[in-house]
C-alpha atoms as a PDB file:
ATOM      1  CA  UNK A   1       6.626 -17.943  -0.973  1.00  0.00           C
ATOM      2  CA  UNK A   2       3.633 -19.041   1.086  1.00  0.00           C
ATOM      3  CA  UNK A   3       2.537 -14.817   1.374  1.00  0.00           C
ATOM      4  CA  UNK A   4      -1.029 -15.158   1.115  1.00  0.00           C
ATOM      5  CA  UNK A   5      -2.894 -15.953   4.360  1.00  0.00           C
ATOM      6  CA  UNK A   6      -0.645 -13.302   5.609  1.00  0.00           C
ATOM      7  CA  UNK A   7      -1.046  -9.825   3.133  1.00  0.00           C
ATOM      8  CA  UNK A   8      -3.543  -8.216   5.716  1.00  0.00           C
ATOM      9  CA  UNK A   9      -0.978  -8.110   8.544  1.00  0.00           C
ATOM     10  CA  UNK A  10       1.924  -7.603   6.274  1.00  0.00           C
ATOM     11  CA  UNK A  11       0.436  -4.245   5.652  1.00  0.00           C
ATOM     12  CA  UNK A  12      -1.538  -2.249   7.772  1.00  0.00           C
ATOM     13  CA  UNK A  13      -3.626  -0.055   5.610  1.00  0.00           C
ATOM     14  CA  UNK A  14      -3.906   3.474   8.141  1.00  0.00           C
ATOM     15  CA  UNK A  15      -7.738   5.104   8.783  1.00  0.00           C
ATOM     16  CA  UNK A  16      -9.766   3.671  11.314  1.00  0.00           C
ATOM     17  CA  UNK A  17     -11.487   7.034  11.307  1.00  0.00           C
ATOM     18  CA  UNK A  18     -13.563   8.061   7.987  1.00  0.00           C
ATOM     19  CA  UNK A  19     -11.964  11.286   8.098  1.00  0.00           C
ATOM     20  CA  UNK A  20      -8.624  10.037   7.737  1.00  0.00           C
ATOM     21  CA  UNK A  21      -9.953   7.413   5.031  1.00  0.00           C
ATOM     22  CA  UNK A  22     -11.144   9.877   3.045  1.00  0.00           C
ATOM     23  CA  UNK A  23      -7.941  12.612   3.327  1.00  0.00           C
ATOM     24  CA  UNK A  24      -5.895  10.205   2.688  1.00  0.00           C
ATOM     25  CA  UNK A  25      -7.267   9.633  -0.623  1.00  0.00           C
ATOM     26  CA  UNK A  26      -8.165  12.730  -1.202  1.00  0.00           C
ATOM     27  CA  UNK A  27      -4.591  13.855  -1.123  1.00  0.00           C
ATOM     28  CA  UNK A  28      -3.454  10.737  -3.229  1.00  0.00           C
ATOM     29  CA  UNK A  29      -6.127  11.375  -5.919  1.00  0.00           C
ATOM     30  CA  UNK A  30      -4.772  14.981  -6.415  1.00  0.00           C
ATOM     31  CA  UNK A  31      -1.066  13.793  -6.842  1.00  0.00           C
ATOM     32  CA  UNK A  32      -1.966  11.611  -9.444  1.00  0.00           C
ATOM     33  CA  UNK A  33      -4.611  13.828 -11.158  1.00  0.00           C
ATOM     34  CA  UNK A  34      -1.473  16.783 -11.161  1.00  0.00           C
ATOM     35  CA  UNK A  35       1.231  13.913 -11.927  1.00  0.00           C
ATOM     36  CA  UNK A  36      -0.373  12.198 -15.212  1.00  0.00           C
ATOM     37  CA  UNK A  37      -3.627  14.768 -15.142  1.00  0.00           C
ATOM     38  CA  UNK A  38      -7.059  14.526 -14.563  1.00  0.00           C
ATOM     39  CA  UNK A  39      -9.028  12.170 -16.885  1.00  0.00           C
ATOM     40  CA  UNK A  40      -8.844   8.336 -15.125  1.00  0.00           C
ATOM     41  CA  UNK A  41      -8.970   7.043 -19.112  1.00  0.00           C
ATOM     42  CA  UNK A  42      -5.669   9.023 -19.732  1.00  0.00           C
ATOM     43  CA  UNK A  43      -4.076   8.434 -16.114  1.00  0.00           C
ATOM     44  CA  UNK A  44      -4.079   4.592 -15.156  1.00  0.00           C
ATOM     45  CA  UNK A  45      -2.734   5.551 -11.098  1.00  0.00           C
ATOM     46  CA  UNK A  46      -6.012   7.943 -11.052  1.00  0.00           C
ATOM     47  CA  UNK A  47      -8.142   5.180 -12.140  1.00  0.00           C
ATOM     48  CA  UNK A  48      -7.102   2.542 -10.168  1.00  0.00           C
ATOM     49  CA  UNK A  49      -6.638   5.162  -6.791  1.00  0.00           C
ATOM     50  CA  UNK A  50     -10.409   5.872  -7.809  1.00  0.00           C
ATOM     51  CA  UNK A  51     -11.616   2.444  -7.839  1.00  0.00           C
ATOM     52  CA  UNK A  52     -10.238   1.330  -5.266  1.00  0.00           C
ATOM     53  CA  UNK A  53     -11.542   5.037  -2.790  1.00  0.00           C
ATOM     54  CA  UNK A  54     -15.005   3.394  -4.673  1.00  0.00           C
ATOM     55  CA  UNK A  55     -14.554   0.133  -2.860  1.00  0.00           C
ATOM     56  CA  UNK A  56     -13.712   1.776   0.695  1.00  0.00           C
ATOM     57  CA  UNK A  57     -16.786   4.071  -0.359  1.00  0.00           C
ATOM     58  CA  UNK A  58     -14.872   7.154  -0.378  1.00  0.00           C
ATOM     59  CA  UNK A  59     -17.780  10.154  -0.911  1.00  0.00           C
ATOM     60  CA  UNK A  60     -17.971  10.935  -4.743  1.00  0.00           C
ATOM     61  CA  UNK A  61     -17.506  14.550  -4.106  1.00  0.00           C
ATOM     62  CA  UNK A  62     -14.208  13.919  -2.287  1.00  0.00           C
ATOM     63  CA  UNK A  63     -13.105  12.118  -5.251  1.00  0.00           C
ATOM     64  CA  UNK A  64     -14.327  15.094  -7.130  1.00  0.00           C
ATOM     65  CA  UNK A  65     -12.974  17.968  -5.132  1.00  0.00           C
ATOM     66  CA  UNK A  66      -9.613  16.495  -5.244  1.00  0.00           C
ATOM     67  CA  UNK A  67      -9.109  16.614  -9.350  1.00  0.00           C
ATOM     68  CA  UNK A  68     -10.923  19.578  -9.493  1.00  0.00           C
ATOM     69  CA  UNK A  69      -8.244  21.000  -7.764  1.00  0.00           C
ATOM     70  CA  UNK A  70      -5.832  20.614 -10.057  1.00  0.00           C
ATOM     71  CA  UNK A  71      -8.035  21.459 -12.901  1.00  0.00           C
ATOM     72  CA  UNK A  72      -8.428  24.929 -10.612  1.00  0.00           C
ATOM     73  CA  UNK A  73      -4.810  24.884 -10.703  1.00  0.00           C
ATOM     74  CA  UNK A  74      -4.062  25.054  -6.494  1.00  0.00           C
ATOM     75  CA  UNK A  75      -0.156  24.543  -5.669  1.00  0.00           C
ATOM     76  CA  UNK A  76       0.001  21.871  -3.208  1.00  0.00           C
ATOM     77  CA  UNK A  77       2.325  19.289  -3.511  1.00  0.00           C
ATOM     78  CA  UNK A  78       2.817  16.231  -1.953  1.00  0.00           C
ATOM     79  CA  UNK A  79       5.701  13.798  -1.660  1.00  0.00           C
ATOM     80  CA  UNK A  80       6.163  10.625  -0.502  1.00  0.00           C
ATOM     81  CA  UNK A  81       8.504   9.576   2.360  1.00  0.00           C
ATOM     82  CA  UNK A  82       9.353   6.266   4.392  1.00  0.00           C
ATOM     83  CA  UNK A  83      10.331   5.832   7.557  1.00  0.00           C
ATOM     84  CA  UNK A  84      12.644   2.573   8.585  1.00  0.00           C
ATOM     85  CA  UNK A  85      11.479   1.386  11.948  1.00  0.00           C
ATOM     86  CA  UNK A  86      13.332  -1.049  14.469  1.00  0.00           C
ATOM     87  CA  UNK A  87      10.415  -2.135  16.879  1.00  0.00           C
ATOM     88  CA  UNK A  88      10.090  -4.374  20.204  1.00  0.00           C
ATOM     89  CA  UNK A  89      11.622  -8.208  19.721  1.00  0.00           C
ATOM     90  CA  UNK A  90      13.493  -7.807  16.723  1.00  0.00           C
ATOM     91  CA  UNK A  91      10.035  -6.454  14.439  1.00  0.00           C
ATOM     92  CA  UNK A  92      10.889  -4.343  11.701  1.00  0.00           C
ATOM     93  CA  UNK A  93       8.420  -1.810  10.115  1.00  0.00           C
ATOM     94  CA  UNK A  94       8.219   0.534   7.084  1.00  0.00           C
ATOM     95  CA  UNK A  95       6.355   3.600   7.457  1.00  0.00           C
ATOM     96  CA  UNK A  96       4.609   5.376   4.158  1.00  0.00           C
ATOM     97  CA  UNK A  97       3.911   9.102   4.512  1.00  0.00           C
ATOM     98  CA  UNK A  98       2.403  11.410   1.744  1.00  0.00           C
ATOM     99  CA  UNK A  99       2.986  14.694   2.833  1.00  0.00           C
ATOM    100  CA  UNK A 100       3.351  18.073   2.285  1.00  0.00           C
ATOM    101  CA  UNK A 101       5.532  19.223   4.823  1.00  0.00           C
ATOM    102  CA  UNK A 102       8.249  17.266   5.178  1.00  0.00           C
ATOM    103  CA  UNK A 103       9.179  18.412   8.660  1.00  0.00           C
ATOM    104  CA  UNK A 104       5.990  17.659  10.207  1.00  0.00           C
ATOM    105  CA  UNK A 105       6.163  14.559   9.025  1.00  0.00           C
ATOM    106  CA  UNK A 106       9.750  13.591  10.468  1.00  0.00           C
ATOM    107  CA  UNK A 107       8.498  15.232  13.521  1.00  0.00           C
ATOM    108  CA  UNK A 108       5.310  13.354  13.925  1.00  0.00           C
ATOM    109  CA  UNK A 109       6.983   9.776  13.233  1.00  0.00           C
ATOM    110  CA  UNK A 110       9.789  10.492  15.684  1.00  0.00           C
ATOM    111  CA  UNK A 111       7.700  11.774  18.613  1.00  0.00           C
ATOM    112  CA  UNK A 112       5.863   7.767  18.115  1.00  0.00           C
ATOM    113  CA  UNK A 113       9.154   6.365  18.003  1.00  0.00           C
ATOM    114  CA  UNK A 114      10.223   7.918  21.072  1.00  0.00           C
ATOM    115  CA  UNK A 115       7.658   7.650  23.290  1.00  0.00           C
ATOM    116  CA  UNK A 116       7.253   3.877  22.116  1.00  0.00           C
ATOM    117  CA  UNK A 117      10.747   3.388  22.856  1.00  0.00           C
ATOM    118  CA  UNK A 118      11.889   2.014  19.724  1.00  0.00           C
ATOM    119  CA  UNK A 119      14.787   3.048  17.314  1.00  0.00           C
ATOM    120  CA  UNK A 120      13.938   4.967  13.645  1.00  0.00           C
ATOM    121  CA  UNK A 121      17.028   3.019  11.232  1.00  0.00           C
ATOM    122  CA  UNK A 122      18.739   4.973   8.593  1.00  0.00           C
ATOM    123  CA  UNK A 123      17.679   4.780   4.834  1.00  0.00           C
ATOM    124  CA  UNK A 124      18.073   0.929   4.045  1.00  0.00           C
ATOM    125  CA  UNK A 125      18.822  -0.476   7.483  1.00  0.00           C
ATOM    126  CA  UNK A 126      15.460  -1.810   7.110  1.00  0.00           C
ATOM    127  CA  UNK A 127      14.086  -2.132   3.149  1.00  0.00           C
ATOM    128  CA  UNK A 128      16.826  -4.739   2.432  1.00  0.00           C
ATOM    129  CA  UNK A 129      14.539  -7.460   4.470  1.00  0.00           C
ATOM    130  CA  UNK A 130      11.177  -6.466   2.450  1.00  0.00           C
ATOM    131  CA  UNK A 131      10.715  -7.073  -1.389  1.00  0.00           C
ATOM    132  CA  UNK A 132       8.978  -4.172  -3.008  1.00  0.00           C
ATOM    133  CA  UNK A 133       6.482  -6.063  -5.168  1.00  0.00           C
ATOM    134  CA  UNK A 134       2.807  -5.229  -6.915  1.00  0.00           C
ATOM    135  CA  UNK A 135       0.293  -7.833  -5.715  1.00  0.00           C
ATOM    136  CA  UNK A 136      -2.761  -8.415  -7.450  1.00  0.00           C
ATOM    137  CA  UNK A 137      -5.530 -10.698  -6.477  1.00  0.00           C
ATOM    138  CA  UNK A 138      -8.593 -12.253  -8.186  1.00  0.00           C
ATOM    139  CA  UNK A 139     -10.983 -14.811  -8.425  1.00  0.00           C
ATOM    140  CA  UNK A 140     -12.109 -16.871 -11.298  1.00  0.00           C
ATOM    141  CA  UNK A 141      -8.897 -18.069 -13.227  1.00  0.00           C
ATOM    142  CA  UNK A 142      -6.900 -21.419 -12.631  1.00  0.00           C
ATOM    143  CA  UNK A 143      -3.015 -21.125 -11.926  1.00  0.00           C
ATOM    144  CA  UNK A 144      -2.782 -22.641 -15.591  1.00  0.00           C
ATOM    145  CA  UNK A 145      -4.794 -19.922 -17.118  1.00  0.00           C
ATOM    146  CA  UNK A 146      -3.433 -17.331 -15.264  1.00  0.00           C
ATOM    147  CA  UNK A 147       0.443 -18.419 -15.717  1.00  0.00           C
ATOM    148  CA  UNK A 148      -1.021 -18.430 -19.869  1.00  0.00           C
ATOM    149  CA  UNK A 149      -2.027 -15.134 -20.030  1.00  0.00           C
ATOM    150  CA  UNK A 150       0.832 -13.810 -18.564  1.00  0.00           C
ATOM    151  CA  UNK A 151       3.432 -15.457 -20.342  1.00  0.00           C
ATOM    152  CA  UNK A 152       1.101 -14.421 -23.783  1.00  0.00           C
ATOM    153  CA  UNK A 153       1.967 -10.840 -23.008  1.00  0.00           C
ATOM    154  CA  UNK A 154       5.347 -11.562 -22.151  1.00  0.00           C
ATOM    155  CA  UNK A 155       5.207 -10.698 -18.464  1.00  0.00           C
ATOM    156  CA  UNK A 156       7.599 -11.421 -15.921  1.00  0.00           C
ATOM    157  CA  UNK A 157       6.211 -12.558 -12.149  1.00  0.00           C
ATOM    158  CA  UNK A 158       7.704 -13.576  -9.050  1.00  0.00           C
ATOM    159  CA  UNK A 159       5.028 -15.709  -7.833  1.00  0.00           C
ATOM    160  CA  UNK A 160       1.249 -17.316  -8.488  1.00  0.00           C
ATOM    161  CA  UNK A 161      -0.209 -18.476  -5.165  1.00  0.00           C
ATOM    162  CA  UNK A 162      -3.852 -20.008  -5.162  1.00  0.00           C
ATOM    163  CA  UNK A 163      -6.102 -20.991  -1.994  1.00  0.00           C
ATOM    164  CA  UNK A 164      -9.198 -22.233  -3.395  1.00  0.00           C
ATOM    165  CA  UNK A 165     -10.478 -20.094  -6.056  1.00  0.00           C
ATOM    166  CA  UNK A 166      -8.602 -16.987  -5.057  1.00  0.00           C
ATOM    167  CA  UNK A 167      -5.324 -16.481  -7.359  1.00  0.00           C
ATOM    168  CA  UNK A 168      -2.485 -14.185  -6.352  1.00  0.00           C
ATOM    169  CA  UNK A 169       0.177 -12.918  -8.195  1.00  0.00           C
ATOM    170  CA  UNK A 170       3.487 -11.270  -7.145  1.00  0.00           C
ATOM    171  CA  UNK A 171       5.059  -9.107  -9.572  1.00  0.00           C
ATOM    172  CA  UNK A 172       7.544  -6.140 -10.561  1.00  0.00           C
ATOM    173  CA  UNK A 173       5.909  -2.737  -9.143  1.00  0.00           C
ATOM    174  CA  UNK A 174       6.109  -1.015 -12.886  1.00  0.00           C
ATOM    175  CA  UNK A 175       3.826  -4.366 -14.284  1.00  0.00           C
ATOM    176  CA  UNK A 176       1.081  -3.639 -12.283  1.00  0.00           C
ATOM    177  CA  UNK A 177      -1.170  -2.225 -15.200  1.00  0.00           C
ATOM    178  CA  UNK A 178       0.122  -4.836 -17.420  1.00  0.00           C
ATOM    179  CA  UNK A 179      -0.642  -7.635 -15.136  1.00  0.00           C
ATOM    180  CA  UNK A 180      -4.291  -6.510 -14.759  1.00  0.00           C
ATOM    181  CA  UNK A 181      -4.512  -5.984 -18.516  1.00  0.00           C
ATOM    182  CA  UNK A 182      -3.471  -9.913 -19.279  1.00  0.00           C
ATOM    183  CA  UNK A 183      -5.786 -11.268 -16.962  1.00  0.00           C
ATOM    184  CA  UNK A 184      -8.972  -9.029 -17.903  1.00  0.00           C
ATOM    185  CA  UNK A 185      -8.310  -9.830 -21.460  1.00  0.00           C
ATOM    186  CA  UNK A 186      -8.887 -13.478 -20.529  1.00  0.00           C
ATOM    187  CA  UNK A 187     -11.849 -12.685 -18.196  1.00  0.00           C
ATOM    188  CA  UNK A 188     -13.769  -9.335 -16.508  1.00  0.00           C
ATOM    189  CA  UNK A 189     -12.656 -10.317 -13.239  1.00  0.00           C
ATOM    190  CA  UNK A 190     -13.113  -8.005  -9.948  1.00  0.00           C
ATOM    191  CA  UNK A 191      -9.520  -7.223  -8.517  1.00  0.00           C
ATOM    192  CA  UNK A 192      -9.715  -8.290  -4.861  1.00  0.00           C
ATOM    193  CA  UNK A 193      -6.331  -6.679  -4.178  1.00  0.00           C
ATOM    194  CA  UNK A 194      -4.464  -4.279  -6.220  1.00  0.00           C
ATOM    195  CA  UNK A 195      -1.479  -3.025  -4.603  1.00  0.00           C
ATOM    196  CA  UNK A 196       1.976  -1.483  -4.140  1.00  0.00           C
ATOM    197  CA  UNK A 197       3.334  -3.377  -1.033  1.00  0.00           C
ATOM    198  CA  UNK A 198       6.776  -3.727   0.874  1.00  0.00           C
ATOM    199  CA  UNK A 199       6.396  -7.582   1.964  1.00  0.00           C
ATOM    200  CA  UNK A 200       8.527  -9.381   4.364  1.00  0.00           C
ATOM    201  CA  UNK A 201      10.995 -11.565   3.745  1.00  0.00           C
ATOM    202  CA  UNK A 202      10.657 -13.180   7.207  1.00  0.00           C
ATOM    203  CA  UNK A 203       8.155 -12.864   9.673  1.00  0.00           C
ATOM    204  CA  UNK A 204       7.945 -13.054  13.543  1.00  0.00           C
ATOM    205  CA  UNK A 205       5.824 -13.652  16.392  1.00  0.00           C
ATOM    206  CA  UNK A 206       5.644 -11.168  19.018  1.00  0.00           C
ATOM    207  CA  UNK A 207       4.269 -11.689  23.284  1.00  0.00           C
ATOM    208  CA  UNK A 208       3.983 -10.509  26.303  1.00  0.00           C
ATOM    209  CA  UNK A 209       5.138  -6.658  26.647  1.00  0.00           C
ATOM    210  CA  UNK A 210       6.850  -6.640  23.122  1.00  0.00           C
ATOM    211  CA  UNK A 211       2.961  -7.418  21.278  1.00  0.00           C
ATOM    212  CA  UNK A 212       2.173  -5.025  23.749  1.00  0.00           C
ATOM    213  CA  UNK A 213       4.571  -2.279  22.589  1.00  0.00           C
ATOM    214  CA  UNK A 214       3.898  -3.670  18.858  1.00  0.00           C
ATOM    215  CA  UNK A 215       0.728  -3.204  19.238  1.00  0.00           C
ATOM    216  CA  UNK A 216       0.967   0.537  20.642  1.00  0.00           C
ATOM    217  CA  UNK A 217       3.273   1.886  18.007  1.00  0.00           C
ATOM    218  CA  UNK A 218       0.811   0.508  15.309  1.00  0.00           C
ATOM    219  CA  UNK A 219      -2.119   2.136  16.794  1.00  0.00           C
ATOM    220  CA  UNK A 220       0.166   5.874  17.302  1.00  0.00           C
ATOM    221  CA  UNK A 221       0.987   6.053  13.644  1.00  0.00           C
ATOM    222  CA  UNK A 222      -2.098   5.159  12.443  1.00  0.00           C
ATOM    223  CA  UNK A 223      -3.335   8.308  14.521  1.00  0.00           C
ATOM    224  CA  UNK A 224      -0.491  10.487  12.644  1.00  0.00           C
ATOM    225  CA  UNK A 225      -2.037  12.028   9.699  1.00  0.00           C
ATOM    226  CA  UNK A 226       0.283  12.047   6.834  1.00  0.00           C
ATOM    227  CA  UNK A 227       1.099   8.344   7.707  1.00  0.00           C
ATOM    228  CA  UNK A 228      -0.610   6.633   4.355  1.00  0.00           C
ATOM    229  CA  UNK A 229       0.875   3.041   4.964  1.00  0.00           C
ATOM    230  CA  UNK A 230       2.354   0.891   7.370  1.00  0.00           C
ATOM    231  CA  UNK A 231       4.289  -2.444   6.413  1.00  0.00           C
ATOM    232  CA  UNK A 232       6.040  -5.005   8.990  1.00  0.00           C
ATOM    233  CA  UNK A 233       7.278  -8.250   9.762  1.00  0.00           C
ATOM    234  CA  UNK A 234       5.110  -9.664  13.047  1.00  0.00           C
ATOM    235  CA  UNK A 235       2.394 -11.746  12.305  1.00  0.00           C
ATOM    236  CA  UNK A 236      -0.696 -11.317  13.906  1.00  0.00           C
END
Protein backbone atom coordinates (compact mmCIF):
# COMPACT_ATOMS: atom_id res chain seq x y z
CA UNK A 1 0.00 0.00 0.00
CA UNK A 2 3.11 2.14 0.34
CA UNK A 3 1.00 4.37 3.45
CA UNK A 4 3.75 4.92 5.69
CA UNK A 5 5.97 7.94 4.92
CA UNK A 6 2.66 9.52 4.47
CA UNK A 7 0.28 8.83 7.97
CA UNK A 8 1.22 12.39 9.36
CA UNK A 9 -0.39 14.26 6.44
CA UNK A 10 -3.05 11.72 5.91
CA UNK A 11 -4.38 12.89 9.19
CA UNK A 12 -4.13 16.07 10.69
CA UNK A 13 -4.39 15.58 14.37
CA UNK A 14 -6.37 19.29 15.49
CA UNK A 15 -4.70 21.49 18.67
CA UNK A 16 -1.99 23.67 17.96
CA UNK A 17 -3.09 25.45 21.10
CA UNK A 18 -2.67 23.48 24.61
CA UNK A 19 -6.04 24.45 25.46
CA UNK A 20 -7.59 22.77 22.70
CA UNK A 21 -5.11 19.69 23.24
CA UNK A 22 -6.18 19.23 26.42
CA UNK A 23 -10.33 19.74 25.84
CA UNK A 24 -10.19 17.69 23.36
CA UNK A 25 -9.16 14.91 25.45
CA UNK A 26 -10.72 15.86 28.16
CA UNK A 27 -14.05 15.46 26.47
CA UNK A 28 -12.92 12.07 24.83
CA UNK A 29 -11.74 10.65 28.21
CA UNK A 30 -15.25 11.30 29.72
CA UNK A 31 -17.12 9.49 26.79
CA UNK A 32 -15.24 6.57 27.27
CA UNK A 33 -15.07 6.63 31.12
CA UNK A 34 -19.35 6.99 30.85
CA UNK A 35 -19.37 4.48 27.72
CA UNK A 36 -17.39 1.32 29.26
CA UNK A 37 -16.84 3.24 32.89
CA UNK A 38 -14.16 4.54 34.71
CA UNK A 39 -11.37 2.07 35.66
CA UNK A 40 -8.66 2.04 32.42
CA UNK A 41 -8.09 -1.96 33.57
CA UNK A 42 -11.88 -2.56 32.90
CA UNK A 43 -12.23 -0.03 29.83
CA UNK A 44 -9.47 -0.72 27.08
CA UNK A 45 -10.66 2.89 24.90
CA UNK A 46 -9.98 4.73 28.45
CA UNK A 47 -6.66 3.22 28.68
CA UNK A 48 -5.37 3.63 25.51
CA UNK A 49 -7.16 7.53 25.21
CA UNK A 50 -5.07 7.89 28.57
CA UNK A 51 -1.83 6.81 27.31
CA UNK A 52 -1.77 8.27 24.55
CA UNK A 53 -3.15 12.27 26.48
CA UNK A 54 0.26 10.85 28.62
CA UNK A 55 2.39 11.03 25.53
CA UNK A 56 1.02 14.59 24.32
CA UNK A 57 1.51 15.37 28.19
CA UNK A 58 -1.99 16.09 28.80
CA UNK A 59 -2.05 17.57 32.74
CA UNK A 60 -2.86 14.56 35.11
CA UNK A 61 -5.63 16.45 36.68
CA UNK A 62 -7.35 16.94 33.31
CA UNK A 63 -7.20 13.33 32.89
CA UNK A 64 -8.59 13.18 36.34
CA UNK A 65 -11.34 15.74 36.26
CA UNK A 66 -12.72 14.18 33.24
CA UNK A 67 -13.60 10.49 34.88
CA UNK A 68 -14.37 12.02 37.91
CA UNK A 69 -17.09 13.41 36.22
CA UNK A 70 -18.78 10.62 35.48
CA UNK A 71 -18.10 9.02 38.74
CA UNK A 72 -19.98 12.52 40.02
CA UNK A 73 -22.54 11.49 37.68
CA UNK A 74 -22.75 15.07 35.34
CA UNK A 75 -25.09 14.58 32.11
CA UNK A 76 -23.09 15.64 29.26
CA UNK A 77 -23.00 13.74 26.33
CA UNK A 78 -21.06 13.77 23.46
CA UNK A 79 -21.40 12.31 19.98
CA UNK A 80 -19.41 11.94 17.24
CA UNK A 81 -20.06 13.44 13.75
CA UNK A 82 -18.15 13.68 10.27
CA UNK A 83 -18.22 16.04 7.91
CA UNK A 84 -17.50 15.05 3.97
CA UNK A 85 -15.50 17.83 2.45
CA UNK A 86 -14.86 18.60 -1.39
CA UNK A 87 -11.78 21.04 -1.26
CA UNK A 88 -9.65 23.15 -3.93
CA UNK A 89 -8.13 20.80 -7.01
CA UNK A 90 -10.06 17.84 -6.59
CA UNK A 91 -8.77 17.27 -2.47
CA UNK A 92 -11.13 15.48 -0.49
CA UNK A 93 -11.29 15.73 3.38
CA UNK A 94 -13.09 14.05 6.32
CA UNK A 95 -13.85 16.09 9.20
CA UNK A 96 -14.18 14.34 12.94
CA UNK A 97 -16.22 16.32 15.46
CA UNK A 98 -17.04 15.20 19.12
CA UNK A 99 -19.62 17.32 20.20
CA UNK A 100 -22.28 18.09 22.25
CA UNK A 101 -24.36 20.22 20.34
CA UNK A 102 -24.91 19.05 17.23
CA UNK A 103 -26.00 22.33 15.70
CA UNK A 104 -23.04 24.21 16.61
CA UNK A 105 -21.14 21.89 15.18
CA UNK A 106 -22.87 21.85 11.59
CA UNK A 107 -22.80 25.51 11.98
CA UNK A 108 -19.18 25.94 12.74
CA UNK A 109 -17.97 23.47 9.82
CA UNK A 110 -20.21 25.19 7.29
CA UNK A 111 -19.30 28.82 8.06
CA UNK A 112 -15.26 27.25 7.08
CA UNK A 113 -16.65 25.75 4.15
CA UNK A 114 -18.17 28.79 2.96
CA UNK A 115 -15.92 31.30 3.44
CA UNK A 116 -13.14 28.86 1.99
CA UNK A 117 -15.21 28.42 -0.93
CA UNK A 118 -15.41 24.82 -1.04
CA UNK A 119 -18.44 22.36 -1.19
CA UNK A 120 -19.55 20.12 2.21
CA UNK A 121 -20.66 16.42 0.15
CA UNK A 122 -23.51 14.44 1.43
CA UNK A 123 -23.02 11.33 3.75
CA UNK A 124 -20.71 8.99 1.55
CA UNK A 125 -19.91 11.26 -1.38
CA UNK A 126 -16.63 11.27 0.18
CA UNK A 127 -15.84 8.01 2.72
CA UNK A 128 -16.07 5.63 -0.30
CA UNK A 129 -12.34 6.93 -1.38
CA UNK A 130 -10.84 6.42 2.34
CA UNK A 131 -10.49 2.92 4.06
CA UNK A 132 -11.43 3.10 7.68
CA UNK A 133 -8.57 1.09 9.17
CA UNK A 134 -6.71 0.83 12.88
CA UNK A 135 -2.98 1.50 12.40
CA UNK A 136 -0.59 0.53 14.84
CA UNK A 137 3.07 1.19 14.82
CA UNK A 138 6.16 -0.14 16.68
CA UNK A 139 9.61 -0.76 16.81
CA UNK A 140 11.54 -3.82 17.64
CA UNK A 141 9.87 -6.82 15.72
CA UNK A 142 10.83 -8.15 12.13
CA UNK A 143 7.93 -8.42 9.45
CA UNK A 144 8.43 -12.31 10.09
CA UNK A 145 7.82 -12.05 13.74
CA UNK A 146 5.25 -9.73 13.55
CA UNK A 147 3.19 -11.56 10.58
CA UNK A 148 3.81 -14.84 13.45
CA UNK A 149 2.22 -13.41 16.16
CA UNK A 150 -0.58 -12.33 14.41
CA UNK A 151 -1.48 -15.22 12.56
CA UNK A 152 -0.90 -17.23 16.29
CA UNK A 153 -3.91 -15.35 17.52
CA UNK A 154 -5.73 -15.75 14.48
CA UNK A 155 -5.85 -12.13 13.39
CA UNK A 156 -6.78 -10.80 10.21
CA UNK A 157 -4.61 -7.57 8.69
CA UNK A 158 -4.64 -5.64 5.67
CA UNK A 159 -1.13 -4.73 5.56
CA UNK A 160 2.61 -4.97 7.37
CA UNK A 161 4.80 -2.14 6.08
CA UNK A 162 8.47 -1.81 7.53
CA UNK A 163 11.08 1.17 6.94
CA UNK A 164 14.01 0.24 8.86
CA UNK A 165 13.16 -0.91 12.21
CA UNK A 166 9.77 0.72 12.39
CA UNK A 167 6.84 -1.95 11.62
CA UNK A 168 3.33 -0.88 10.69
CA UNK A 169 0.36 -2.68 10.57
CA UNK A 170 -3.03 -1.95 8.91
CA UNK A 171 -5.91 -3.63 10.31
CA UNK A 172 -9.84 -3.96 10.94
CA UNK A 173 -10.88 -0.93 13.39
CA UNK A 174 -12.61 -3.59 16.03
CA UNK A 175 -8.81 -5.57 16.15
CA UNK A 176 -7.14 -2.81 17.45
CA UNK A 177 -6.82 -4.23 21.11
CA UNK A 178 -6.17 -7.56 19.73
CA UNK A 179 -3.45 -6.47 17.49
CA UNK A 180 -1.58 -4.74 20.37
CA UNK A 181 -2.18 -7.78 22.57
CA UNK A 182 -0.28 -10.29 19.89
CA UNK A 183 2.55 -8.20 19.51
CA UNK A 184 3.17 -7.31 23.37
CA UNK A 185 2.88 -10.93 24.10
CA UNK A 186 5.92 -11.42 21.86
CA UNK A 187 7.73 -8.28 23.18
CA UNK A 188 6.95 -4.96 25.66
CA UNK A 189 7.18 -2.77 22.83
CA UNK A 190 6.25 1.17 22.99
CA UNK A 191 3.30 1.81 20.45
CA UNK A 192 4.56 4.65 18.25
CA UNK A 193 1.10 5.02 16.69
CA UNK A 194 -2.11 3.70 17.86
CA UNK A 195 -4.94 4.86 15.92
CA UNK A 196 -8.42 4.99 14.38
CA UNK A 197 -7.75 6.61 10.92
CA UNK A 198 -9.76 7.26 7.58
CA UNK A 199 -6.71 6.78 5.01
CA UNK A 200 -6.73 7.62 1.43
CA UNK A 201 -7.04 5.57 -1.20
CA UNK A 202 -5.32 8.06 -3.56
CA UNK A 203 -3.49 11.00 -2.88
CA UNK A 204 -2.80 14.38 -4.65
CA UNK A 205 -0.58 17.20 -4.95
CA UNK A 206 -1.89 20.55 -4.56
CA UNK A 207 -0.10 24.44 -5.96
CA UNK A 208 -0.40 27.65 -6.46
CA UNK A 209 -3.85 29.19 -5.06
CA UNK A 210 -5.46 25.65 -4.53
CA UNK A 211 -2.34 24.72 -1.61
CA UNK A 212 -3.17 28.06 -0.81
CA UNK A 213 -6.91 27.51 -0.18
CA UNK A 214 -5.86 23.85 1.15
CA UNK A 215 -3.88 25.19 3.32
CA UNK A 216 -6.49 27.86 4.76
CA UNK A 217 -9.35 25.48 5.29
CA UNK A 218 -6.92 23.19 7.32
CA UNK A 219 -5.81 25.90 9.52
CA UNK A 220 -9.97 27.25 10.03
CA UNK A 221 -11.07 23.90 11.30
CA UNK A 222 -8.37 23.28 13.33
CA UNK A 223 -9.45 26.68 15.07
CA UNK A 224 -13.19 25.17 15.39
CA UNK A 225 -13.46 23.59 18.69
CA UNK A 226 -15.43 20.48 18.52
CA UNK A 227 -13.36 19.56 15.36
CA UNK A 228 -11.31 16.37 17.00
CA UNK A 229 -9.81 15.09 13.59
CA UNK A 230 -9.12 15.96 10.22
CA UNK A 231 -8.29 13.29 7.40
CA UNK A 232 -7.50 14.08 3.53
CA UNK A 233 -6.05 13.15 0.42
CA UNK A 234 -3.18 16.03 -0.54
CA UNK A 235 0.12 15.25 0.32
CA UNK A 236 2.20 17.63 1.85
Amino acid sequence: MGRFPNIAAAKAKTGAAKGKLYGMYAKEIYQAAKNGGVTPEGNPSLKRLIEKAKKEQVPSDVIKRAIDKVSSGAKEDYQTLTYEIFGPGGSTLMVECLTDNVNRSVSDVRAVVNKCHVKMGTMGSVSYMYDNLCVVGFKGLSQDETMNALIENDIDFVDIEVDEDSTLIYGNPNDLYKIKEAISSVKNVEFTVDEISMLPKDRIKLSGEDLDTFNKLITMLDEVDDVQNVYHNVEL
